[in-house]
N, C-alpha and C. Protein backbone atom coordinates (compact mmCIF):
# COMPACT_ATOMS: atom_id res chain seq x y z
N UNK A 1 19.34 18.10 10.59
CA UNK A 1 18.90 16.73 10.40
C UNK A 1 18.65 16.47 8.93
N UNK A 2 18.98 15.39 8.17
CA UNK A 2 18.86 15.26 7.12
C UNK A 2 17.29 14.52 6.87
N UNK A 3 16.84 15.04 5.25
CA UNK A 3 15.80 14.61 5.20
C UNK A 3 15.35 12.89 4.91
N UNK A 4 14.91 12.28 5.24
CA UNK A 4 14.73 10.61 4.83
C UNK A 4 14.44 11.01 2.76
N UNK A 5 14.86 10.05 2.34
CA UNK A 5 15.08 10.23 1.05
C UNK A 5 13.65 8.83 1.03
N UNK A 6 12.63 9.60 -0.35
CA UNK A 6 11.31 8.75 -0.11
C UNK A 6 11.69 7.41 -1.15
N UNK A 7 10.74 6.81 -1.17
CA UNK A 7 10.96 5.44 -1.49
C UNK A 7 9.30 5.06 -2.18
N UNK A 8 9.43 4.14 -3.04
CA UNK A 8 8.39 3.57 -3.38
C UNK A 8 8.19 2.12 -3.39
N UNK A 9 7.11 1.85 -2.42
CA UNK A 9 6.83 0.52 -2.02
C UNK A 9 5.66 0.17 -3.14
N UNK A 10 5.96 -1.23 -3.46
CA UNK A 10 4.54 -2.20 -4.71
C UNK A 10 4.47 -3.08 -3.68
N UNK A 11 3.47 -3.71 -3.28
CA UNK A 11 3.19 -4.65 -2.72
C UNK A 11 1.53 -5.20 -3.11
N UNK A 12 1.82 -6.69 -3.60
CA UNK A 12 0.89 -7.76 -4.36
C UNK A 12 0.15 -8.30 -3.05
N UNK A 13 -0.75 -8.33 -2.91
CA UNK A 13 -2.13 -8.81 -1.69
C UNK A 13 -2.82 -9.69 -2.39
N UNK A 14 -2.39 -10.88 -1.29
CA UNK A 14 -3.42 -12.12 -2.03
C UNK A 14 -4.06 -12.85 -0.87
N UNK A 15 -5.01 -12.79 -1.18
CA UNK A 15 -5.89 -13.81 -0.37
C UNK A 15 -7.47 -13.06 -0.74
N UNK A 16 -8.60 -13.20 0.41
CA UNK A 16 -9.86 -12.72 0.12
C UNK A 16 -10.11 -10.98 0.28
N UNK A 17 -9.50 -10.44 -0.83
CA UNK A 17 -9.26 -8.66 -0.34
C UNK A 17 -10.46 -8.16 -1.36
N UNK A 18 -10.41 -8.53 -2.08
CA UNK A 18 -12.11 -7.80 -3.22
C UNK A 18 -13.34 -8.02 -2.69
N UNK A 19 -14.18 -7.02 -2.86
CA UNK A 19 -15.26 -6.77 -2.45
C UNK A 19 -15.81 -6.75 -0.67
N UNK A 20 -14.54 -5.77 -0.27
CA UNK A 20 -14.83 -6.08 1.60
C UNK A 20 -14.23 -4.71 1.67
N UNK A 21 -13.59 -3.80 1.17
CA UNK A 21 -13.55 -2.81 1.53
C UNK A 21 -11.94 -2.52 1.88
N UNK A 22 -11.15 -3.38 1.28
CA UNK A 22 -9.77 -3.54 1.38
C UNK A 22 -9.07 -2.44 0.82
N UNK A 23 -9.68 -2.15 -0.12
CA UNK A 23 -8.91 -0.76 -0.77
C UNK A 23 -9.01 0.55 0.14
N UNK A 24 -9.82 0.60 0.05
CA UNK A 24 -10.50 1.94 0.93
C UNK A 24 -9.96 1.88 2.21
N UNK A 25 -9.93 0.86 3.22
CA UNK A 25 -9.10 0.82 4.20
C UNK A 25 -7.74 0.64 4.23
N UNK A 26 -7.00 0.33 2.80
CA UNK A 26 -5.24 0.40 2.88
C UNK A 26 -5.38 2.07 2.76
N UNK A 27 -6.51 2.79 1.91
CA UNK A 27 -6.11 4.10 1.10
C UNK A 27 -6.33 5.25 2.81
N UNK A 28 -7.24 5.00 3.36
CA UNK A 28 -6.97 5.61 4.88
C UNK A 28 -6.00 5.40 5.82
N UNK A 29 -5.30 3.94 5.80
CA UNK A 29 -3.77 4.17 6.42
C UNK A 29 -2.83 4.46 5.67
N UNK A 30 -2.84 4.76 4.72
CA UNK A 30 -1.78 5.45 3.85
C UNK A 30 -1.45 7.03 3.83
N UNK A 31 -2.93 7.68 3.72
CA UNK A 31 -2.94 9.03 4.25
C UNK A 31 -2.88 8.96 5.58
N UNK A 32 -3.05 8.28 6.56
CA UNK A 32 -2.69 8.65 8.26
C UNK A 32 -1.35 8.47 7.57
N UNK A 33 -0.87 8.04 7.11
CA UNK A 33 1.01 8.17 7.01
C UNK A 33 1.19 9.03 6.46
N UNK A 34 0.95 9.75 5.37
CA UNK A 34 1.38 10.68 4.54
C UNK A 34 1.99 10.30 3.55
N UNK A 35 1.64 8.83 2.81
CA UNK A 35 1.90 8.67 1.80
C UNK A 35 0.87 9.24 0.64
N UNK A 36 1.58 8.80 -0.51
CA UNK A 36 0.44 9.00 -1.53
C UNK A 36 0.94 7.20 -2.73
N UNK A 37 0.23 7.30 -3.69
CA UNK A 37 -0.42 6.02 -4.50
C UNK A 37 -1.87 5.66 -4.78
N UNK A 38 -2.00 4.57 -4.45
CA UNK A 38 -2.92 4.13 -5.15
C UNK A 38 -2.87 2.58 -4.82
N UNK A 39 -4.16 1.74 -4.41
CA UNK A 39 -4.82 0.16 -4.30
C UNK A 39 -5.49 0.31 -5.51
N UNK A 40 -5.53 -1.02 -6.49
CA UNK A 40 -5.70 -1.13 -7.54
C UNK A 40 -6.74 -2.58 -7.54
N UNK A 41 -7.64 -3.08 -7.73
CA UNK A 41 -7.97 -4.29 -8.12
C UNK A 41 -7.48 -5.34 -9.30
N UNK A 42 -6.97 -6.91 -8.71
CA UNK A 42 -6.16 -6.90 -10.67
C UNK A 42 -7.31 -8.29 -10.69
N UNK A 43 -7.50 -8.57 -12.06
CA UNK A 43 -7.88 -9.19 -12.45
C UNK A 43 -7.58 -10.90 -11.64
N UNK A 44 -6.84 -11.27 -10.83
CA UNK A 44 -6.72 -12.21 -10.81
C UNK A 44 -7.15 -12.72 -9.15
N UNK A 45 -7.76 -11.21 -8.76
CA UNK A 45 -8.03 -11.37 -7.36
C UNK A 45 -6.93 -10.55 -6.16
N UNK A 46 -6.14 -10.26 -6.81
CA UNK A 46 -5.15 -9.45 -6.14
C UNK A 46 -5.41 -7.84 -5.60
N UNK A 47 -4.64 -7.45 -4.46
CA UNK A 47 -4.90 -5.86 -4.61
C UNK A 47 -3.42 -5.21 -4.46
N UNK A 48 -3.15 -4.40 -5.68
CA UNK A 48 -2.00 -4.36 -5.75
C UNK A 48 -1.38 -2.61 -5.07
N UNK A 49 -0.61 -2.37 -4.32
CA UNK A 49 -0.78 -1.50 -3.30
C UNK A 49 0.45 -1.05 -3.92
N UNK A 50 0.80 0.11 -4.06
CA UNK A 50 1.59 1.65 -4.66
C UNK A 50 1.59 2.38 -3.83
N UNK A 51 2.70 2.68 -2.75
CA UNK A 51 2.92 3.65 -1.82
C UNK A 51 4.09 4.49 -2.11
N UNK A 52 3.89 5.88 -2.00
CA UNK A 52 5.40 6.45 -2.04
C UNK A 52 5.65 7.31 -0.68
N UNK A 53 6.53 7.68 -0.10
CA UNK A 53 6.78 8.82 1.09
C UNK A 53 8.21 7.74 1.57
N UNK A 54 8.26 8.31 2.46
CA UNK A 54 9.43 7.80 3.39
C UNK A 54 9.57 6.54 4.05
N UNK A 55 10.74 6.05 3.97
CA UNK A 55 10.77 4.56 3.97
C UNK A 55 10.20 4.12 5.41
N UNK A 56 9.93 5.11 6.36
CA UNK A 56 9.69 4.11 7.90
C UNK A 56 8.09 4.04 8.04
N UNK A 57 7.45 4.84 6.77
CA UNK A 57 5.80 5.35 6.79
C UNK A 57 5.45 3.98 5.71
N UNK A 58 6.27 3.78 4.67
CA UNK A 58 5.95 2.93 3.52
C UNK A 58 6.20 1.87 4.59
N UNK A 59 7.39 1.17 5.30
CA UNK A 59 7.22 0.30 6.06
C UNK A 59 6.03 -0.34 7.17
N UNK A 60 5.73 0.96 7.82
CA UNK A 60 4.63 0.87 8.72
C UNK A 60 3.04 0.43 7.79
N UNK A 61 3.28 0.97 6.65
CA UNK A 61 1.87 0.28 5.92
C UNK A 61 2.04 -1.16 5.47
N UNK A 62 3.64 -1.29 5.39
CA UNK A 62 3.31 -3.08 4.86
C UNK A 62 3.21 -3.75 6.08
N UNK A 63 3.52 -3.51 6.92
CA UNK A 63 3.17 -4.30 8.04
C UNK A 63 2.30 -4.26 8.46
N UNK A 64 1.09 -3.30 8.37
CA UNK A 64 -0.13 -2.95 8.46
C UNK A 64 -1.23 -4.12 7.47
N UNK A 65 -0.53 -4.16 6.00
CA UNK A 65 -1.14 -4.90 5.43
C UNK A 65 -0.65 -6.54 5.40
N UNK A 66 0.34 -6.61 5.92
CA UNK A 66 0.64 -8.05 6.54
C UNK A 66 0.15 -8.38 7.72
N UNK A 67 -0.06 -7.82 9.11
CA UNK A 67 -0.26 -8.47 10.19
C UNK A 67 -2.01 -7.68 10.52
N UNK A 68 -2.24 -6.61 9.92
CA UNK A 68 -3.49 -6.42 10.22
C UNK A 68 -4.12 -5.55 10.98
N UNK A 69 -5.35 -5.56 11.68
CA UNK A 69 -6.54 -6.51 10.99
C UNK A 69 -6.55 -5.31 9.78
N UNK A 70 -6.97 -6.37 8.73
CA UNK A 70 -7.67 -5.80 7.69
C UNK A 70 -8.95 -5.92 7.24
N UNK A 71 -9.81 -5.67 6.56
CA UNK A 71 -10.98 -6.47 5.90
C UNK A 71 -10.43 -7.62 5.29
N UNK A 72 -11.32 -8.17 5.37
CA UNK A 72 -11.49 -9.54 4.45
C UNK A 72 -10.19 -10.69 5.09
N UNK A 73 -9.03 -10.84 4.57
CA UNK A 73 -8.50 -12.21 4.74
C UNK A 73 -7.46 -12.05 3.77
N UNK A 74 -6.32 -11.46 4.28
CA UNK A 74 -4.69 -11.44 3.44
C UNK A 74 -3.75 -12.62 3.97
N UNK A 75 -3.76 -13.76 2.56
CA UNK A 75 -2.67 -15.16 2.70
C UNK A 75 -1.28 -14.46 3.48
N UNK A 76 -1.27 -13.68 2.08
CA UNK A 76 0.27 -13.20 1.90
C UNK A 76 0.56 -12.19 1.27
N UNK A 77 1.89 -11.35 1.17
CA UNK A 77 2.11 -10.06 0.66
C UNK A 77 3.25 -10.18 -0.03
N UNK A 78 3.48 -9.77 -1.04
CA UNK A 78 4.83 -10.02 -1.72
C UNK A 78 5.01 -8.12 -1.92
N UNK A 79 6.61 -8.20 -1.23
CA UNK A 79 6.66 -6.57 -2.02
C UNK A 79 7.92 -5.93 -2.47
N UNK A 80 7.99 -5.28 -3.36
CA UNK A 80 9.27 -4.75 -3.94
C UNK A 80 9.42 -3.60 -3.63
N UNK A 81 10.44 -3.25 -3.51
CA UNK A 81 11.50 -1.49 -3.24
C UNK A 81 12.05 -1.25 -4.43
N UNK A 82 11.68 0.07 -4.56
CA UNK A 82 12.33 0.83 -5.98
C UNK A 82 12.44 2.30 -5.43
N UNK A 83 13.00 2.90 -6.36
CA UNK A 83 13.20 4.45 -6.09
C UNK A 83 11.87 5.24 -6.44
N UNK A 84 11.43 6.42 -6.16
CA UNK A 84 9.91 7.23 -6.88
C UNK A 84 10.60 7.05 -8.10
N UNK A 85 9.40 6.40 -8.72
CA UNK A 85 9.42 6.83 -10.13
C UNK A 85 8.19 8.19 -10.51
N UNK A 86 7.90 8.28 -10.80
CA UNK A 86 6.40 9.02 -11.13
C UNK A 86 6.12 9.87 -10.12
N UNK A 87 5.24 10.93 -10.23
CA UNK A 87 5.39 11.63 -8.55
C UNK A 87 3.68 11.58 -8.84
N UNK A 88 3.16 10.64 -7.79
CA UNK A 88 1.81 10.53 -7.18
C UNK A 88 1.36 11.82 -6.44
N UNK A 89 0.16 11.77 -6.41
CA UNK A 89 -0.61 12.98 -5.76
C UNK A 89 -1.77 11.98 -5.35
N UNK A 90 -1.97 12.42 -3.76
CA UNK A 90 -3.07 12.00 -3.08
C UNK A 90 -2.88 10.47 -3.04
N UNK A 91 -4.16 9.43 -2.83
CA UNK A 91 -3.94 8.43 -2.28
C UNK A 91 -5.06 8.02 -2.94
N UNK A 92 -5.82 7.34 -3.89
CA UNK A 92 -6.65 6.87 -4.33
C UNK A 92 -7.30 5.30 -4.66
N UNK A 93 -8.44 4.96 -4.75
CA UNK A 93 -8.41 3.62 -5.28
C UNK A 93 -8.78 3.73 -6.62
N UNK A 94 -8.14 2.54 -6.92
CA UNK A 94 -8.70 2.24 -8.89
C UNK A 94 -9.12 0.87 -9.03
């Protein structure tokens, strides 16, 4: 069987995600997947989500962070596909 070739998902979170615990709960379904990255807080109210592993685990988290439930109150999700750049370790918030 061939191995799934990993992938790195960015995905921009907008709506009411700061200060409810949004990070911390994307960064525990990310490790139930076995990804690794990083939820970031940005200045403009956003939480900007960095996943890397395999494309059906990175998938299962954006849909996780699109349909839910999450803390707080996500409008909308905007997200881009790229190849790993960088090789992440663990799953953290910043």
């Amino acid at each position: 069987m061939q191995e799934l070739a990993e992938v790195r998902l960015t995905a921009w979170v907008h709506g009411y995600v700061q200060g409810v615990g949004f990070r911390w709960w994307t960064r525990s379904r990310a490790l139930e997947l076995g990804l690794t990255g990083y939820a970031s807080n940005r200045p403009d109210g956003r939480v900007q989500v960095v996943a890397q592993g395999q494309r059906p685990a990175c998938e299962k988290l954006l849909e996780l962070l699109q349909n839910g439930p999450t803390p707080g109150r996500v409008d909308k999700v905007i997200a881009d596909w790229s190849e790993v750049g960088e090789t992440l370790s663990g799953f953290t918030e910043r």
